[in-house]
C-alpha atoms as a PDB file:
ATOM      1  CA  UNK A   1       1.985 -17.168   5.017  1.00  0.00           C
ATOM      2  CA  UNK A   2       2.603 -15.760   1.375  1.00  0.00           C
ATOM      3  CA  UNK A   3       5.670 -13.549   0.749  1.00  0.00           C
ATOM      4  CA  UNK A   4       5.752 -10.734  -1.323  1.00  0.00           C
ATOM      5  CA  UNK A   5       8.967  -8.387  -1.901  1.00  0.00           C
ATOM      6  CA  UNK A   6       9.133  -4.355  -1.637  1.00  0.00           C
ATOM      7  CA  UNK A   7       9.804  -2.695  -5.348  1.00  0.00           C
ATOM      8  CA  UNK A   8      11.435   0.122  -3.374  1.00  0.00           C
ATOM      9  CA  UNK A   9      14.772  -1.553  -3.477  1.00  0.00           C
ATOM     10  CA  UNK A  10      15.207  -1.643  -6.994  1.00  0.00           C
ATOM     11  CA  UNK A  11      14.221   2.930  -6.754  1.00  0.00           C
ATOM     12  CA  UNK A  12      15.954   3.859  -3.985  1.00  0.00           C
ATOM     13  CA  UNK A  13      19.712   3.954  -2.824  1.00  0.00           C
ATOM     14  CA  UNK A  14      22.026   2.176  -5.424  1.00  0.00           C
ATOM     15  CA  UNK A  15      19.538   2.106  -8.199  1.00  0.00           C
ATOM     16  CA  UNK A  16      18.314   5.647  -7.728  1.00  0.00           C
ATOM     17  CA  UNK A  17      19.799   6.792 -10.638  1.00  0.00           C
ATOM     18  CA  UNK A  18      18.784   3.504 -12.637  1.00  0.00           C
ATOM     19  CA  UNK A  19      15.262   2.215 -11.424  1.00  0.00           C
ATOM     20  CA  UNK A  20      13.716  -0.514 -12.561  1.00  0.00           C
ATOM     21  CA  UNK A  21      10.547  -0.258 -14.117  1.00  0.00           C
ATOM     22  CA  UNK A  22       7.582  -1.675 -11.926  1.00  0.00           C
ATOM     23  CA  UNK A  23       6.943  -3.789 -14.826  1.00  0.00           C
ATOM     24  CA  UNK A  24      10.128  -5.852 -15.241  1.00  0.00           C
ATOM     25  CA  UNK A  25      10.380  -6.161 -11.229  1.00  0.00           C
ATOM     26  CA  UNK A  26       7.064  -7.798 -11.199  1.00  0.00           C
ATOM     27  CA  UNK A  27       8.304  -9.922 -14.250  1.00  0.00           C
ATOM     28  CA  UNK A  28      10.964 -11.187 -12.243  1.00  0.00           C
ATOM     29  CA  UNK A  29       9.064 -11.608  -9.353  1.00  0.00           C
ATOM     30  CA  UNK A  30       6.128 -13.513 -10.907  1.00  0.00           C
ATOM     31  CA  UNK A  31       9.388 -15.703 -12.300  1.00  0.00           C
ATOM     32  CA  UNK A  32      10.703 -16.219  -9.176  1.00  0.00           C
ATOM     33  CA  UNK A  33       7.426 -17.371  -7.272  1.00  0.00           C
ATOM     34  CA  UNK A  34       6.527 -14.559  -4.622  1.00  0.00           C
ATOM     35  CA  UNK A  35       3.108 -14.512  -3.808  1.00  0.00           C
ATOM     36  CA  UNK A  36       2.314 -11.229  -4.529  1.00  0.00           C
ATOM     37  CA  UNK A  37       4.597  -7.240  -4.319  1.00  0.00           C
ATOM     38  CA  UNK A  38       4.324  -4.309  -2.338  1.00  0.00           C
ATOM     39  CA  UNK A  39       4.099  -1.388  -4.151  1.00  0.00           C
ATOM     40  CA  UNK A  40       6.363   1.302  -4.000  1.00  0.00           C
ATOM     41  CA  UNK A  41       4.229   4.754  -3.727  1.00  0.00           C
ATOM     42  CA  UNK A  42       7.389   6.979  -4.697  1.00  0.00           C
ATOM     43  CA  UNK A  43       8.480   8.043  -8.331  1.00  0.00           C
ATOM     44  CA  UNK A  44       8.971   6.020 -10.681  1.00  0.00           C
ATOM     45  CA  UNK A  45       6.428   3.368  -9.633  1.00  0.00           C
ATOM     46  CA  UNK A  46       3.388   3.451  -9.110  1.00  0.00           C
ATOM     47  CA  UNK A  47       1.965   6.866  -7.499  1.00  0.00           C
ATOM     48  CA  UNK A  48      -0.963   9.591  -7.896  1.00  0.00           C
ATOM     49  CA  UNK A  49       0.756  10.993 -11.122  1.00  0.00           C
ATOM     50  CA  UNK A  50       1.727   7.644 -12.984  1.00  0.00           C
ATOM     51  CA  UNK A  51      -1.508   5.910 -12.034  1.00  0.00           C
ATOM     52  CA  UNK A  52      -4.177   8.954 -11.684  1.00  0.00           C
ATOM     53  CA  UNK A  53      -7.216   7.443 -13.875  1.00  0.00           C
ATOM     54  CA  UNK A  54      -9.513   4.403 -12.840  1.00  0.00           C
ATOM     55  CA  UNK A  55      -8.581   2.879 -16.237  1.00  0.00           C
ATOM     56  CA  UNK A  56      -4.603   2.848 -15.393  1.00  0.00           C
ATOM     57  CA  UNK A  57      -5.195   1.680 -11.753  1.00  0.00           C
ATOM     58  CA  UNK A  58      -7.379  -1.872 -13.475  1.00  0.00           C
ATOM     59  CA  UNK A  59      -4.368  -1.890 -16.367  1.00  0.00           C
ATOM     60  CA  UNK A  60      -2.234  -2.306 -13.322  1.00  0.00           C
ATOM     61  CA  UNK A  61      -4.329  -4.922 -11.572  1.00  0.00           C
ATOM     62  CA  UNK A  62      -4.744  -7.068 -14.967  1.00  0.00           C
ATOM     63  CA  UNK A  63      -1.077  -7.124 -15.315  1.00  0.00           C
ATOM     64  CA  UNK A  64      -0.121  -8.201 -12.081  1.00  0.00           C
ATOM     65  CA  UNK A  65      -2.942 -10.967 -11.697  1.00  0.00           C
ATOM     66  CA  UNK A  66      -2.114 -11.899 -15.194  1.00  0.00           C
ATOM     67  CA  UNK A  67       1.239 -12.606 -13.437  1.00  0.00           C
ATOM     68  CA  UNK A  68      -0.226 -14.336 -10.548  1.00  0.00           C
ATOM     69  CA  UNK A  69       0.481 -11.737  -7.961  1.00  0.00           C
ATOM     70  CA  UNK A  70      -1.476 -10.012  -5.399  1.00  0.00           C
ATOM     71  CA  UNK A  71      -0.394  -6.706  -3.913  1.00  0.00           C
ATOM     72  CA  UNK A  72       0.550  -7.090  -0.088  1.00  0.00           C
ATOM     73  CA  UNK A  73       0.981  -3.539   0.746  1.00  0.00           C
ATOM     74  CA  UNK A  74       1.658   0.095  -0.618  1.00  0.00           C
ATOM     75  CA  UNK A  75       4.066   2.434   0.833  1.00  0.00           C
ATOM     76  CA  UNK A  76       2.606   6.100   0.099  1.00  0.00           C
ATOM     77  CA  UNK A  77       4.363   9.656  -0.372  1.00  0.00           C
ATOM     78  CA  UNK A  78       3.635  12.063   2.211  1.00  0.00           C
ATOM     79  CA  UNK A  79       6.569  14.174   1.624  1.00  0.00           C
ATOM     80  CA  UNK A  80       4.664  17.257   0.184  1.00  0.00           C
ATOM     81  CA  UNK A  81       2.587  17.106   3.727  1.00  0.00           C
ATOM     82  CA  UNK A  82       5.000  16.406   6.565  1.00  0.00           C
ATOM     83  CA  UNK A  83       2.689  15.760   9.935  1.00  0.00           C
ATOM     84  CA  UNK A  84       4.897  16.592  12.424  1.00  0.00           C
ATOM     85  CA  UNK A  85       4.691  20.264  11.207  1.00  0.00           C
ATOM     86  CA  UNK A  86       2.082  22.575  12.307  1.00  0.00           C
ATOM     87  CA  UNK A  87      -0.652  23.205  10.444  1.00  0.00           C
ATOM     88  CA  UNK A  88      -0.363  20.380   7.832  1.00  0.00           C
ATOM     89  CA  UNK A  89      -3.730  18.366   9.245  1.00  0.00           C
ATOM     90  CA  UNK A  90      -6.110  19.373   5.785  1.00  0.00           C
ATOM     91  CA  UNK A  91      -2.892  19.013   3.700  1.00  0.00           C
ATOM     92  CA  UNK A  92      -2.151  15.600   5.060  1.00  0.00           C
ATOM     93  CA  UNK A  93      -5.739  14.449   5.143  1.00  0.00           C
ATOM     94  CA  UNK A  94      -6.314  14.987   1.548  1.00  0.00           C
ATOM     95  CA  UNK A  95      -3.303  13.591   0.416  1.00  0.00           C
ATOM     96  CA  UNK A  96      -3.835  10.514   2.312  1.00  0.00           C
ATOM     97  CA  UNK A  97      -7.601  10.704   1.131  1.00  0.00           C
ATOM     98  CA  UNK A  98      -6.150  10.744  -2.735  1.00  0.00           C
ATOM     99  CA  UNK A  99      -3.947   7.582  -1.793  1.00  0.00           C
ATOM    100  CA  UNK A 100      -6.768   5.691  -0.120  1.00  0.00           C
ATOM    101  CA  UNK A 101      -8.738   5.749  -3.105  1.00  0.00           C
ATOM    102  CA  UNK A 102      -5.453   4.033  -5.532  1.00  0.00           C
ATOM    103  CA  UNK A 103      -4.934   1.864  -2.775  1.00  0.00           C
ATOM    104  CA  UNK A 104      -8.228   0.589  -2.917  1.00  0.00           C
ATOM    105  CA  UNK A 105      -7.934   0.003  -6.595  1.00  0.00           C
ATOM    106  CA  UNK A 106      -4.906  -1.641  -6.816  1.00  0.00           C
ATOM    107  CA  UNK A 107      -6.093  -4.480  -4.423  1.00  0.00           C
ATOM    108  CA  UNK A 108      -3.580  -3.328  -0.837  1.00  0.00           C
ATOM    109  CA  UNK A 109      -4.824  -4.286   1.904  1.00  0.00           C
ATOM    110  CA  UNK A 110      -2.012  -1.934   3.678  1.00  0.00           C
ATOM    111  CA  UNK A 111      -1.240   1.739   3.263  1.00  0.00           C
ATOM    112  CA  UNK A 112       2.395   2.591   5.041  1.00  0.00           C
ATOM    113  CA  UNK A 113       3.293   5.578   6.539  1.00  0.00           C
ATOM    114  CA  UNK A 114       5.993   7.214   8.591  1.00  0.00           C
ATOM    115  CA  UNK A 115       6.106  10.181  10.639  1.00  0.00           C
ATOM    116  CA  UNK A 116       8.516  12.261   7.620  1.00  0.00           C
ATOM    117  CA  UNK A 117      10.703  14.258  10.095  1.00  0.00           C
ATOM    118  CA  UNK A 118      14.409  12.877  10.934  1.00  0.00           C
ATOM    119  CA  UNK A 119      15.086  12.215  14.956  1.00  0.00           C
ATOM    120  CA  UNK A 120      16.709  15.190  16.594  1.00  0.00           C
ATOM    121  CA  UNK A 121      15.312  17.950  15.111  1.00  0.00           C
ATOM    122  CA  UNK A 122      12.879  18.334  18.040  1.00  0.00           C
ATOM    123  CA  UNK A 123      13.125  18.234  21.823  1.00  0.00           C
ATOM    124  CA  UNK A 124      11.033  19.130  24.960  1.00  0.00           C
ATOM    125  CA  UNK A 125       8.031  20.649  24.795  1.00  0.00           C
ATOM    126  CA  UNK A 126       8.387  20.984  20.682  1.00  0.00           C
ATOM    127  CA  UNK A 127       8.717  17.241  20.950  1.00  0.00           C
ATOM    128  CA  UNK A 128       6.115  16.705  23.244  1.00  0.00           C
ATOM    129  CA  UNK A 129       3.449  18.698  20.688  1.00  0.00           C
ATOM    130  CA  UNK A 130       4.913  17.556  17.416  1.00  0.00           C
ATOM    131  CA  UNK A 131       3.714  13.969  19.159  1.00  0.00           C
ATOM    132  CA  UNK A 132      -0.204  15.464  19.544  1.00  0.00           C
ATOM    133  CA  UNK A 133      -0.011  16.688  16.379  1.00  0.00           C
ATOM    134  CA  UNK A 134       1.370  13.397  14.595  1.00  0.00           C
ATOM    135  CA  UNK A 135      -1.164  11.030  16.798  1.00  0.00           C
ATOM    136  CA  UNK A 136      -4.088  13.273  16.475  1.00  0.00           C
ATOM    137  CA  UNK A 137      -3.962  13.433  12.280  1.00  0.00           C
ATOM    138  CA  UNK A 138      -3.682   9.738  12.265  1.00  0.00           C
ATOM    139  CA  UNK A 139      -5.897   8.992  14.225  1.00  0.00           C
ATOM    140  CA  UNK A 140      -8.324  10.868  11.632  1.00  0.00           C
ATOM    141  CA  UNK A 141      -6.467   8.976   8.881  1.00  0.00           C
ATOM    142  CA  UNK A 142      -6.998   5.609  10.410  1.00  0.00           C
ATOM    143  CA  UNK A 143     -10.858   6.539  10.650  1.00  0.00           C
ATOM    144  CA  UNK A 144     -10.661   6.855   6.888  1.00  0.00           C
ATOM    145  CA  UNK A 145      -8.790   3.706   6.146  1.00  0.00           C
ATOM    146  CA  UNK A 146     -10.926   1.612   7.782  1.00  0.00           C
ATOM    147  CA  UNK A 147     -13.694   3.315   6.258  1.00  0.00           C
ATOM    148  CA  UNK A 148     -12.898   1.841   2.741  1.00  0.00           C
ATOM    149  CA  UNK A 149     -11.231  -1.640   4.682  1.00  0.00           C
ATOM    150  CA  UNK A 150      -7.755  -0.277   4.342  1.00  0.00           C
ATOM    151  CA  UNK A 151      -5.113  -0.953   7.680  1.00  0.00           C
ATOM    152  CA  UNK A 152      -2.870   1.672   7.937  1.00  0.00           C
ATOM    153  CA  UNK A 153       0.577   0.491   9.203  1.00  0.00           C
ATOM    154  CA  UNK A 154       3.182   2.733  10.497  1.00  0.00           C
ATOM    155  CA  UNK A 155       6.735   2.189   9.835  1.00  0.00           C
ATOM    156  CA  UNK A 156       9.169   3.265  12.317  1.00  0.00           C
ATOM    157  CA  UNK A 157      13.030   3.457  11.398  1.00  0.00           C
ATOM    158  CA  UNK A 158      15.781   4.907  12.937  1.00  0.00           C
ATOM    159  CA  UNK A 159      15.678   7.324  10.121  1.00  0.00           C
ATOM    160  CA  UNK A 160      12.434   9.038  11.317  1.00  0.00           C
ATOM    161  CA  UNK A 161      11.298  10.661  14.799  1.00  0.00           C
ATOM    162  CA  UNK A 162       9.533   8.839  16.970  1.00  0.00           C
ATOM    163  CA  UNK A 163      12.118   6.086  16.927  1.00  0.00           C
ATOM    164  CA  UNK A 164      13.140   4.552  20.323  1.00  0.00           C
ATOM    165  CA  UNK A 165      10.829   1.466  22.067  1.00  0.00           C
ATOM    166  CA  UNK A 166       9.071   3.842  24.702  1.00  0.00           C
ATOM    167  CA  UNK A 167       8.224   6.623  21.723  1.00  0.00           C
ATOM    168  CA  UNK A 168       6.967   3.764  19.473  1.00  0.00           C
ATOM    169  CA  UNK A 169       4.284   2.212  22.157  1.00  0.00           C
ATOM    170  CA  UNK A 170       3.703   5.993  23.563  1.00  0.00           C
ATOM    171  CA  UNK A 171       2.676   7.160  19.924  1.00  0.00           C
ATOM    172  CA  UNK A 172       0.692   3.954  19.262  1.00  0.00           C
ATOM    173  CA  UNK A 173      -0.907   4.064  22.288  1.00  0.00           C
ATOM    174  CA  UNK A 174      -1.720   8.170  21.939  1.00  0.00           C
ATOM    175  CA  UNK A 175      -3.463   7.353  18.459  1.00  0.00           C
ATOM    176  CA  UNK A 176      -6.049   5.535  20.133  1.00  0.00           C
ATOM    177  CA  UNK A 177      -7.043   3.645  17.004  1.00  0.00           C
ATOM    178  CA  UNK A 178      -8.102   0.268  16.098  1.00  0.00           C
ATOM    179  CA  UNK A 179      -7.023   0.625  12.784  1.00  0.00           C
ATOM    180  CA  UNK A 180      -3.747   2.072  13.313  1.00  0.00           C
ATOM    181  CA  UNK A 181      -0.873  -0.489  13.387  1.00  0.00           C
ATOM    182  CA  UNK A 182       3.053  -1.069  13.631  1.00  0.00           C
ATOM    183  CA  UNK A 183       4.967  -2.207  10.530  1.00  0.00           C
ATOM    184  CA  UNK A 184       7.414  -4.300  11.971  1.00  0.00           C
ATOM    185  CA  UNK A 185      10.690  -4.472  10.351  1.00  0.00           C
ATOM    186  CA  UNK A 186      13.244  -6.611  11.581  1.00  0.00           C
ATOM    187  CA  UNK A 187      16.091  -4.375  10.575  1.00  0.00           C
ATOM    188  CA  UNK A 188      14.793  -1.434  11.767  1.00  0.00           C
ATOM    189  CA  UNK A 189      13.746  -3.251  15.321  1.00  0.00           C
ATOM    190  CA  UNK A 190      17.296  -4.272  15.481  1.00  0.00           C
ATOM    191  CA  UNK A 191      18.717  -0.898  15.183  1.00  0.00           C
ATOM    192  CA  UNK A 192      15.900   0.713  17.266  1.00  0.00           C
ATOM    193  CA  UNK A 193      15.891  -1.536  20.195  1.00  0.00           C
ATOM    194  CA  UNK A 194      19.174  -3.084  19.872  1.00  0.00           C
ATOM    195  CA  UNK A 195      22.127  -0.738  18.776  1.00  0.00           C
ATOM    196  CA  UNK A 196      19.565   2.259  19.534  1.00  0.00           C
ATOM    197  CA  UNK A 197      20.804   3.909  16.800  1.00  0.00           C
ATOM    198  CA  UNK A 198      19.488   8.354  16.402  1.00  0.00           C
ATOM    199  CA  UNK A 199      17.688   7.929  19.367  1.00  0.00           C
ATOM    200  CA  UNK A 200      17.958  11.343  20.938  1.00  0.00           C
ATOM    201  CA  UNK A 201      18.681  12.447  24.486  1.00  0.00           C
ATOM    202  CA  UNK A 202      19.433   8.719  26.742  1.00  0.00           C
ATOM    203  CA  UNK A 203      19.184   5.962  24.459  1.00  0.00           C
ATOM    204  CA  UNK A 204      17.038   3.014  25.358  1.00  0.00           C
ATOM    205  CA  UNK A 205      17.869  -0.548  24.464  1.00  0.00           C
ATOM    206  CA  UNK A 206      16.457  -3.882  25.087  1.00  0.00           C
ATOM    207  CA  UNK A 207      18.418  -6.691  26.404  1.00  0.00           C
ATOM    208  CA  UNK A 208      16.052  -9.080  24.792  1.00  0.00           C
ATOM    209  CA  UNK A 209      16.693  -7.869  21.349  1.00  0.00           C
ATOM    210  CA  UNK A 210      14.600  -7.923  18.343  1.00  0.00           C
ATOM    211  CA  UNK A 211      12.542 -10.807  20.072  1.00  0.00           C
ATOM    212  CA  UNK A 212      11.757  -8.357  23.440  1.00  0.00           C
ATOM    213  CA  UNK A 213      10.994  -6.014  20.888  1.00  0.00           C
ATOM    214  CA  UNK A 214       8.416  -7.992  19.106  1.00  0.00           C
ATOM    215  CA  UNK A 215       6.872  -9.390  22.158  1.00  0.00           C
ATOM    216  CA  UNK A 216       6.378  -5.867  23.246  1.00  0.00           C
ATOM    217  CA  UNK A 217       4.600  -4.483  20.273  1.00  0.00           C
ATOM    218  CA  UNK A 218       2.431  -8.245  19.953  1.00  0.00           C
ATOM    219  CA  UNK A 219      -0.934  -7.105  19.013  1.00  0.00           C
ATOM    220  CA  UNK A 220       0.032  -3.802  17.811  1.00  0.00           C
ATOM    221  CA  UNK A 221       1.554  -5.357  14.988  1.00  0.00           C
ATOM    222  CA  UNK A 222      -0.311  -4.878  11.429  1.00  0.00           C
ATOM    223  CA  UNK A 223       2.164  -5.916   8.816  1.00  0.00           C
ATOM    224  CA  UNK A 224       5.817  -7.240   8.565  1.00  0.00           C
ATOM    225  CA  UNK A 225       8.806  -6.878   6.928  1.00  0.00           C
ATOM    226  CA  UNK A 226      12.018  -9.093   7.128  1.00  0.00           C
ATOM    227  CA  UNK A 227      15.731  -9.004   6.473  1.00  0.00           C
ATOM    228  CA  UNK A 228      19.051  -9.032   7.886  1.00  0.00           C
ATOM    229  CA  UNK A 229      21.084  -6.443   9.815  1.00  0.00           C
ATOM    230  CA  UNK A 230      24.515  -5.931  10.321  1.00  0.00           C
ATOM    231  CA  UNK A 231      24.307  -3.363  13.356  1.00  0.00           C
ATOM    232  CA  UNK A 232      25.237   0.066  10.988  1.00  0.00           C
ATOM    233  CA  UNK A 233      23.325   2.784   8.903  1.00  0.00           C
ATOM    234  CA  UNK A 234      23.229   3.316   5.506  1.00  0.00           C
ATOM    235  CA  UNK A 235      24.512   6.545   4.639  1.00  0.00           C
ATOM    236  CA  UNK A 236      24.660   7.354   8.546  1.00  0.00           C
ATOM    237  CA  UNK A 237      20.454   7.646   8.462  1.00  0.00           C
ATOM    238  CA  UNK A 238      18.458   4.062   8.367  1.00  0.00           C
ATOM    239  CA  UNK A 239      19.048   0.544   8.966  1.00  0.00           C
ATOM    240  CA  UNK A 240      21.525  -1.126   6.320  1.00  0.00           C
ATOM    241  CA  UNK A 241      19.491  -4.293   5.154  1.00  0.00           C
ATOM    242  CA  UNK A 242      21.936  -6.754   4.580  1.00  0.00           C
ATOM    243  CA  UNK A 243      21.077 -10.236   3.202  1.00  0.00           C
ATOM    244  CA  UNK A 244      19.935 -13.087   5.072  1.00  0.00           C
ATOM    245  CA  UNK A 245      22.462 -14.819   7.141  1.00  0.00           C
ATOM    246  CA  UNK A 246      25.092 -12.038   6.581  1.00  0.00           C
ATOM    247  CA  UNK A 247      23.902  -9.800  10.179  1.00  0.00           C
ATOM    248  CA  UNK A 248      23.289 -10.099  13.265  1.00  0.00           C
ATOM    249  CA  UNK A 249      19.596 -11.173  13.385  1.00  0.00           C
ATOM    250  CA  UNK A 250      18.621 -14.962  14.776  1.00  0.00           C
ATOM    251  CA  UNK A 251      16.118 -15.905  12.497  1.00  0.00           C
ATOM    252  CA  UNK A 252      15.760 -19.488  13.342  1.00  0.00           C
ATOM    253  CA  UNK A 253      15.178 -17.913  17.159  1.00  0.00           C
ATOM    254  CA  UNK A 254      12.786 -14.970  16.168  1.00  0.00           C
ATOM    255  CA  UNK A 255      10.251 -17.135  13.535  1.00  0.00           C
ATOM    256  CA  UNK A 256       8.880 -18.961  15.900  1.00  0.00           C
ATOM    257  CA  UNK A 257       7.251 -15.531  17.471  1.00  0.00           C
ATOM    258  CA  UNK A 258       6.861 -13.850  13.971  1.00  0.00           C
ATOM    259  CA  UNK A 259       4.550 -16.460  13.063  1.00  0.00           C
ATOM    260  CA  UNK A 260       2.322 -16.295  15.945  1.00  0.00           C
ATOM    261  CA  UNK A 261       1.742 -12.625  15.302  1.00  0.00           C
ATOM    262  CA  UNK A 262      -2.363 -12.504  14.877  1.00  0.00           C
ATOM    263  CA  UNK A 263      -3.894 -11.842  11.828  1.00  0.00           C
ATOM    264  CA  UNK A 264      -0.457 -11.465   9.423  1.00  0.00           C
ATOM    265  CA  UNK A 265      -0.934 -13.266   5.922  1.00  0.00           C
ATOM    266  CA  UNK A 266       2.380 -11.399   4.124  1.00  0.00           C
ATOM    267  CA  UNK A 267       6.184 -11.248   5.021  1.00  0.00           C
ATOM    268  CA  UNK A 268       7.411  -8.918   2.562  1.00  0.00           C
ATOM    269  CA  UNK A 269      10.994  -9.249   1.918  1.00  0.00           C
ATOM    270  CA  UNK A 270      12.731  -5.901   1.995  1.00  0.00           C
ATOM    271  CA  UNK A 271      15.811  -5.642   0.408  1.00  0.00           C
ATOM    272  CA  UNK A 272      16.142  -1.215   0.455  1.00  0.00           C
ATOM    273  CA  UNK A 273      19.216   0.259  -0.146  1.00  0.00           C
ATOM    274  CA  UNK A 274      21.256  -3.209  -1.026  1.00  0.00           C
ATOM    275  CA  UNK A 275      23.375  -2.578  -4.650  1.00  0.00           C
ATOM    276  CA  UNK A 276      23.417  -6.579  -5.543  1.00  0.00           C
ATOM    277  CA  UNK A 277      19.409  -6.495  -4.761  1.00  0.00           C
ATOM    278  CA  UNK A 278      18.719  -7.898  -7.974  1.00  0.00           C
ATOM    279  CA  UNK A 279      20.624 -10.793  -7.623  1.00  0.00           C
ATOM    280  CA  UNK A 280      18.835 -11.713  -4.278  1.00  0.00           C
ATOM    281  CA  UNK A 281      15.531 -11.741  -5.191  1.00  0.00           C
ATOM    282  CA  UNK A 282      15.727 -15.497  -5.582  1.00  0.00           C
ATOM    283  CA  UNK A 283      18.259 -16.420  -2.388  1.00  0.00           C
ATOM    284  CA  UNK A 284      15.949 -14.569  -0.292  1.00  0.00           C
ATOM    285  CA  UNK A 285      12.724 -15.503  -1.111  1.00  0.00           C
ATOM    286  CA  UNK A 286      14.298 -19.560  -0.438  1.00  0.00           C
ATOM    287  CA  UNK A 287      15.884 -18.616   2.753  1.00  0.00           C
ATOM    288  CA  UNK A 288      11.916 -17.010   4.085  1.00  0.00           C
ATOM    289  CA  UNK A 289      10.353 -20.017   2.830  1.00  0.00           C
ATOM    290  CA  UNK A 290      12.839 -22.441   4.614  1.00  0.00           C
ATOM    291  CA  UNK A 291      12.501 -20.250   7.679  1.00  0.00           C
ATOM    292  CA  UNK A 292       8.980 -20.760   7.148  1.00  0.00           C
ATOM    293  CA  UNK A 293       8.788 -24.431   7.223  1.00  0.00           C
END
């Protein structure tokens, strides 16, 4: 298993008003010993606008392998094309066309993406169709990515619709695509199956835990991330990702399963939202590869 870390936790949250540069992350990285880093696809890394020529993409690629790092996975922007809303199918298509194409020539083998709305916002029968809408562009999308050898992964969080156990396999199982996978994140499977955290109407919670949880999904799986949780929300919207040993999460217990998901080659360490980040890169990538062994 090689471990790579996310570069969104040194852009969003505490260092949102301070990123650091792509370049000194994978510096540090590289330093470190990860395996490889999965790209952030938001401002300021590396996205359509900072990376839009072939030339910049293979600039990128040089620098990282010249650092011996591979990219494990690239977490695109589909703000500007929301799928749950009506009549965004061309918009999103296009979009997610355009970040296929830097994707494939940065090296990811992944391409993340969530469903964009918050939970809540829709119920009955708006729920019900915002569901055919979301699982009928993807299931286009997924077409694409495995077109060019891409797997799409898609991330649920207890920030986003679509969030509770039943939704998850329901949506999943609506898309109807071989190429269309779960991101698992240990965090966000904690707050979504265990504290069932913005789940709307009766919440739904698995005695098993974050273990049930992953049993469930098995197969479904495509890609998976891993850190701590301590049970809350950040800013009363995702999973807080606390560090290692600090929540609630049995590691030791849980590994054994992680490892026997088929056809994983990267935990990426995600440490989103955490204002010490920095100082964990190297803690946390020891703790994984204990875990590991």
């Amino acid at each position: 298993m090689k471990i790579s870390l996310g570069s969104w936790a040194f852009s969003f949250g505490p260092y949102a008003s301070k990123p650091v540069a792509i370049e000194k992350i994978a510096e540090r990285l590289s330093e470190a010993g990860y395996d490889g880093i999965e790209i952030c696809g938001f401002p300021p890394h590396v996205t359509l606008s900072s990376h839009p020529t072939a030339e910049s993409r293979r600039a990128l690629v040089r620098y990282l392998s010249d650092l011996n790092l591979e990219v494990s996975g690239y977490a695109a922007d589909f703000t500007l094309a929301n799928p749950v809303t009506e009549g965004n199918e061309q918009k999103y298509l296009e979009l997610f066309k355009q970040n296929l194409e830097l994707v494939k020539a940065i090296g990811s083998p992944t391409i993340r993406v969530d469903s964009v709305a918050a939970p809540g916002v829709l119920i009955g029968a708006e729920f019900d169709g915002a569901m055919e809408r979301v699982s009928g562009v993807w299931n286009k999308a997924a077409e694409l990515a495995m077109d060019v050898g891409v797997r799409m992964v898609w991330e649920f969080e207890p920030g986003f619709l679509f969030n509770k156990p039943s939704e998850i396999l329901k949506l999943h199982q609506k898309v109807a695509h071989a190429n269309f996978h779960v991101l698992f994140d240990t965090s966000h499977a904690y707050m979504c199956g265990v504290v069932a955290a913005r789940h709307h109407g009766q919440k739904e919670k698995l005695h098993g835990g974050v273990k049930e949880f992953l049993n469930m999904l098995s197969w479904r799986i495509g890609a998976i991330h891993v850190i701590d949780s301590d049970g809350t929300l950040h800013g009363d919207e995702t999973s807080t990702h606390c560090p290692f040993g600090e929540g609630n999460i049995d590691f030791k217990a849980l590994a054994p399963d992680l490892k026997q998901v088929p056809d994983i080659d990267w935990w990426c360490i995600d440490l989103c939202f955490l204002p010490d980040s920095w100082s964990m890169i190297e803690p946390s990538l020891q703790f994984v590869r204990k875990l590991l062994k």
